[in-house]
C-alpha atoms as a PDB file:
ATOM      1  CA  UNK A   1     -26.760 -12.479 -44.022  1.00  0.00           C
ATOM      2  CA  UNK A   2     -27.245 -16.441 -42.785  1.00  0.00           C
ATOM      3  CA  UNK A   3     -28.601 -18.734 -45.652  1.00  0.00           C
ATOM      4  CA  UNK A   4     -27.820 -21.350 -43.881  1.00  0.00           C
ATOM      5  CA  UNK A   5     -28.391 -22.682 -40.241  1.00  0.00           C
ATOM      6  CA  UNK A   6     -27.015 -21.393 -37.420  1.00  0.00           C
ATOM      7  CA  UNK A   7     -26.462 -23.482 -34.281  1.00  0.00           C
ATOM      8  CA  UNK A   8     -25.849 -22.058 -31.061  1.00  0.00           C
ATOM      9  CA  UNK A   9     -23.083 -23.821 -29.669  1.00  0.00           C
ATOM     10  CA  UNK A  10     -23.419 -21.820 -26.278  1.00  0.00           C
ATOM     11  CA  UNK A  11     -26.514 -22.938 -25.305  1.00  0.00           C
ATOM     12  CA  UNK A  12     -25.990 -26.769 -25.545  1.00  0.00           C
ATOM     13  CA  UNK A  13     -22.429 -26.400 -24.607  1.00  0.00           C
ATOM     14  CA  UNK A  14     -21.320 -24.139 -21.397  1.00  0.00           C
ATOM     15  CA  UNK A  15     -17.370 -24.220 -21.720  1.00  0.00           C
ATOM     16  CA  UNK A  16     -15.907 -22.007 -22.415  1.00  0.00           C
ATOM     17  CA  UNK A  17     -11.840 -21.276 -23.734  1.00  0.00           C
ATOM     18  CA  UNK A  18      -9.833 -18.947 -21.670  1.00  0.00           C
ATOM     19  CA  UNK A  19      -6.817 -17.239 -23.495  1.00  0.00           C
ATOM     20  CA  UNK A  20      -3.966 -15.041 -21.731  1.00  0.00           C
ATOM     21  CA  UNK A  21      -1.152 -13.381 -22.941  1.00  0.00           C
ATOM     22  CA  UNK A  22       1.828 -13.518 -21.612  1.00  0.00           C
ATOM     23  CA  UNK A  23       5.236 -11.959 -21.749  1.00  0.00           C
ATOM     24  CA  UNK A  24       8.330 -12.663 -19.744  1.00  0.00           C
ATOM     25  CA  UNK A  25      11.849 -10.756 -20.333  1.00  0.00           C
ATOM     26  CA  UNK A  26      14.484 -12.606 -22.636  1.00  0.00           C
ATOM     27  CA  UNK A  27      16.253 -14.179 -20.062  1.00  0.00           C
ATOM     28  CA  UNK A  28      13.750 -16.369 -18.837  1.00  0.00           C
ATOM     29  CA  UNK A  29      14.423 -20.013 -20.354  1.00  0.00           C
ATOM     30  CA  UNK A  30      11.187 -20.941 -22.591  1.00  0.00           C
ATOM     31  CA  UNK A  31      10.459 -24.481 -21.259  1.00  0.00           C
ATOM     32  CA  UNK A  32      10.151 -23.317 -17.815  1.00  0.00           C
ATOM     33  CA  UNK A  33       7.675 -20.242 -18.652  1.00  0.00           C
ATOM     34  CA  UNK A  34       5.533 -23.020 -20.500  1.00  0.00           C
ATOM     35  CA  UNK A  35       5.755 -25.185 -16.888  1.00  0.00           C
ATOM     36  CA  UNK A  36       4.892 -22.683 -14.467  1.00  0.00           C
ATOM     37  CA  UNK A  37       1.773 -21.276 -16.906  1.00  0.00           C
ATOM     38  CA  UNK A  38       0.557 -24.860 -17.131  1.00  0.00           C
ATOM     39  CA  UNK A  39       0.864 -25.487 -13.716  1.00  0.00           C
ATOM     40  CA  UNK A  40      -0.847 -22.347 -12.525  1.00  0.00           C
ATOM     41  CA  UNK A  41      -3.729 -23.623 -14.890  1.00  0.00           C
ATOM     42  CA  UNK A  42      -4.097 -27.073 -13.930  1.00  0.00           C
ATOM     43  CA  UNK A  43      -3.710 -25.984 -10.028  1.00  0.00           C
ATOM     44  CA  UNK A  44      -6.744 -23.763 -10.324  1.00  0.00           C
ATOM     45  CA  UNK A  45     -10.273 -25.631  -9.149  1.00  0.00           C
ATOM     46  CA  UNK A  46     -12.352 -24.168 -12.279  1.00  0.00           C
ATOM     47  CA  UNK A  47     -10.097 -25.315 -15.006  1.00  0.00           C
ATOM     48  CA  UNK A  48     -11.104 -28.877 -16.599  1.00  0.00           C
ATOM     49  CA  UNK A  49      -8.917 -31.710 -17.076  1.00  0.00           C
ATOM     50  CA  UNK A  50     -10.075 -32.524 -20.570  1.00  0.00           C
ATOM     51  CA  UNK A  51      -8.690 -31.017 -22.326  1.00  0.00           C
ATOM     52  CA  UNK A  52      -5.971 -30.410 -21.026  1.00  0.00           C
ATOM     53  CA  UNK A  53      -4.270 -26.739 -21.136  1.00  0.00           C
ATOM     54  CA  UNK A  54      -1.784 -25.582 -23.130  1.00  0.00           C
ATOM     55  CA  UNK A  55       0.743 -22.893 -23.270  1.00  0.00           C
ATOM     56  CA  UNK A  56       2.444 -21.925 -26.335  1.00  0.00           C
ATOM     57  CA  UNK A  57       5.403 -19.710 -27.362  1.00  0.00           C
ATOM     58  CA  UNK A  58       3.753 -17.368 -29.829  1.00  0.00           C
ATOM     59  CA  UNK A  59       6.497 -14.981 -30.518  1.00  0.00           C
ATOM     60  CA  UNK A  60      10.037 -12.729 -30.085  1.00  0.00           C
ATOM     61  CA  UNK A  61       8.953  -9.160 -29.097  1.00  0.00           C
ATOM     62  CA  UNK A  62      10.588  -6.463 -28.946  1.00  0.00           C
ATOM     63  CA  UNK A  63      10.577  -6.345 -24.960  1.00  0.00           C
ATOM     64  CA  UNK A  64       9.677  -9.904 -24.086  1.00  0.00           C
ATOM     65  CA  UNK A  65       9.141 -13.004 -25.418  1.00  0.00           C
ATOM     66  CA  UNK A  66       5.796 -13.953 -25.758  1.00  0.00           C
ATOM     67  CA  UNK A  67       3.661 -16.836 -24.857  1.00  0.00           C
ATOM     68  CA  UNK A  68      -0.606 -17.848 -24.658  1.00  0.00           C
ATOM     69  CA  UNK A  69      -1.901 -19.804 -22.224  1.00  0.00           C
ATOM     70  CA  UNK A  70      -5.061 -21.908 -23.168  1.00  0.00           C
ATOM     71  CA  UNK A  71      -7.654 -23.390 -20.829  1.00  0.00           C
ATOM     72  CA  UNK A  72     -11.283 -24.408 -20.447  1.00  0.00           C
ATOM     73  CA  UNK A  73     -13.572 -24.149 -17.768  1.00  0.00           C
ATOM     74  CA  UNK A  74     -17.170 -25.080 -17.652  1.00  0.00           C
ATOM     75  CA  UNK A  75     -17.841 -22.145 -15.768  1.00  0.00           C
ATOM     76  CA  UNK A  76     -18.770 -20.406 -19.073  1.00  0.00           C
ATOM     77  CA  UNK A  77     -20.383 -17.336 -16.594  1.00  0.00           C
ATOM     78  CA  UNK A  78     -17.523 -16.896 -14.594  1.00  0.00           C
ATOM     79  CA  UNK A  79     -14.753 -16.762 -17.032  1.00  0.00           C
ATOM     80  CA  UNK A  80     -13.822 -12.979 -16.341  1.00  0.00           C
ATOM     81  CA  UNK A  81     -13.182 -14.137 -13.078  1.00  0.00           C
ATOM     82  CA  UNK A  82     -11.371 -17.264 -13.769  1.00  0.00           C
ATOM     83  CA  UNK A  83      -9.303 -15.284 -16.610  1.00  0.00           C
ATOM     84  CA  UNK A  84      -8.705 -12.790 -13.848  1.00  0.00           C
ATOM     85  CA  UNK A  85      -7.281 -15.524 -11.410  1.00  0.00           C
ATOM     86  CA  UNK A  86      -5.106 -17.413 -13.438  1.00  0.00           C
ATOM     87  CA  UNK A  87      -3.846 -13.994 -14.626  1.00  0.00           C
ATOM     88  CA  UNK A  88      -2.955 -13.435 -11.064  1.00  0.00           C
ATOM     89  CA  UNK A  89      -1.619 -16.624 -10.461  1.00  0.00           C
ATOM     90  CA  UNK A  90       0.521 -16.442 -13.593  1.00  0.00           C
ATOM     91  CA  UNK A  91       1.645 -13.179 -12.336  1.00  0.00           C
ATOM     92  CA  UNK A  92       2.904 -14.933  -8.693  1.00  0.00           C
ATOM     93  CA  UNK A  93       4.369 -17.996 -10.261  1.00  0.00           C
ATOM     94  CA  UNK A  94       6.521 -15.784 -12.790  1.00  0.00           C
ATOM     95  CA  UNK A  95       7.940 -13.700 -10.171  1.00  0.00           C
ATOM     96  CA  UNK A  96       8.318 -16.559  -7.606  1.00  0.00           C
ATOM     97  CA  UNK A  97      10.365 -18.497 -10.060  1.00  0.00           C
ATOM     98  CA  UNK A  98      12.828 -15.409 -10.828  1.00  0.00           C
ATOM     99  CA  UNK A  99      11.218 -14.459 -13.968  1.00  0.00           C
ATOM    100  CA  UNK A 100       9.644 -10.601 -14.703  1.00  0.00           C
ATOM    101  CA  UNK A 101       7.025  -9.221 -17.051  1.00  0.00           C
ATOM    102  CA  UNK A 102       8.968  -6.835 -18.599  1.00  0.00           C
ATOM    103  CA  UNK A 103       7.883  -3.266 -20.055  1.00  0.00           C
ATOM    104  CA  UNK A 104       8.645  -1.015 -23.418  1.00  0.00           C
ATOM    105  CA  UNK A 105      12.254   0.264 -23.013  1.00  0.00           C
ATOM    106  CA  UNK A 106      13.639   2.782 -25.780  1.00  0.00           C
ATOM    107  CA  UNK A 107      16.901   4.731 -26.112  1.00  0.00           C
ATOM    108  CA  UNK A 108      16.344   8.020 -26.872  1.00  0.00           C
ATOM    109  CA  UNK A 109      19.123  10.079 -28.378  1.00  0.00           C
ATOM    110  CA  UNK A 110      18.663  14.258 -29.064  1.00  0.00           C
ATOM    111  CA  UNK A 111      20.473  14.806 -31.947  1.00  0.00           C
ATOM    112  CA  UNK A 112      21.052  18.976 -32.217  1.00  0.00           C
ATOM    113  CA  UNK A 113      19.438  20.066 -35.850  1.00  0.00           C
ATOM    114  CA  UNK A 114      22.507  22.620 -35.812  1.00  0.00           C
ATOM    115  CA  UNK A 115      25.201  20.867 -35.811  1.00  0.00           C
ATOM    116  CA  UNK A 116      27.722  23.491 -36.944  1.00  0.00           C
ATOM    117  CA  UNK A 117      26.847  25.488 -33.893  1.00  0.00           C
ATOM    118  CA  UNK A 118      27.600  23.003 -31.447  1.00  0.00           C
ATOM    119  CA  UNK A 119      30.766  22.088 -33.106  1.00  0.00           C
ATOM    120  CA  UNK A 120      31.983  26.395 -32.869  1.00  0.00           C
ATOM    121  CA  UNK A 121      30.316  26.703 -29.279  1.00  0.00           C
ATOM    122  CA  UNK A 122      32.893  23.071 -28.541  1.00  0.00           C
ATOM    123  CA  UNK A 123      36.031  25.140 -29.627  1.00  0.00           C
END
């Protein structure tokens, strides 16, 4: 399986990269989303510095618009946790700035498989 050799990077190094998802409804403006994630990062105590973290528009959705936010802790045993937290925090700043995490919305339409009968039971 491994011909080669395999190095641990875990063991010498203890950061560790913590990625969330995000999604806010199409009317939030971009450049502010990307502000309030990175500031909800940077605020919390276990996040380093360097580097720095980053959040990125990843994509239009169907329901939301779609961002990542990317930061490091050296915490590497507590990330759960720390994800957990900024996920929270995210979760305040978004709705403290106006903005909502919206949820699947469909139209659904019944269309009658008989639709001679409806027309005769119309008349």
């Amino acid at each position: 399986l491994a011909t080669e050799r395999v190095i641990n990077w875990t063991l010498s190094d203890r950061r560790r990269r913590i990625d969330l998802a995000v999604g806010v409804d199409y009317g939030s403006a971009p450049e502010k989303v990307v502000e309030v994630l990175e500031s909800v990062a940077r605020a919390h105590p276990a996040i380093l510095k360097e580097p720095a973290p980053q959040a990125v528009f990843t994509k239009f959705d169907d329901s939301s618009i779609d961002f990542g936010l990317r930061a490091w802790t050296a915490q590497f045993e507590r990330w759960p946790k720390i994800k957990t937290e900024l996920a929270a925090g995210v979760y305040a700043a978004l709705h403290a700035a106006g903005m909502s995490l919206p949820f699947p919305q469909r139209e659904v339409r019944v269309l009658n498989a008989d639709h001679g009968a409806l027309s005769e039971d119309r008349k």
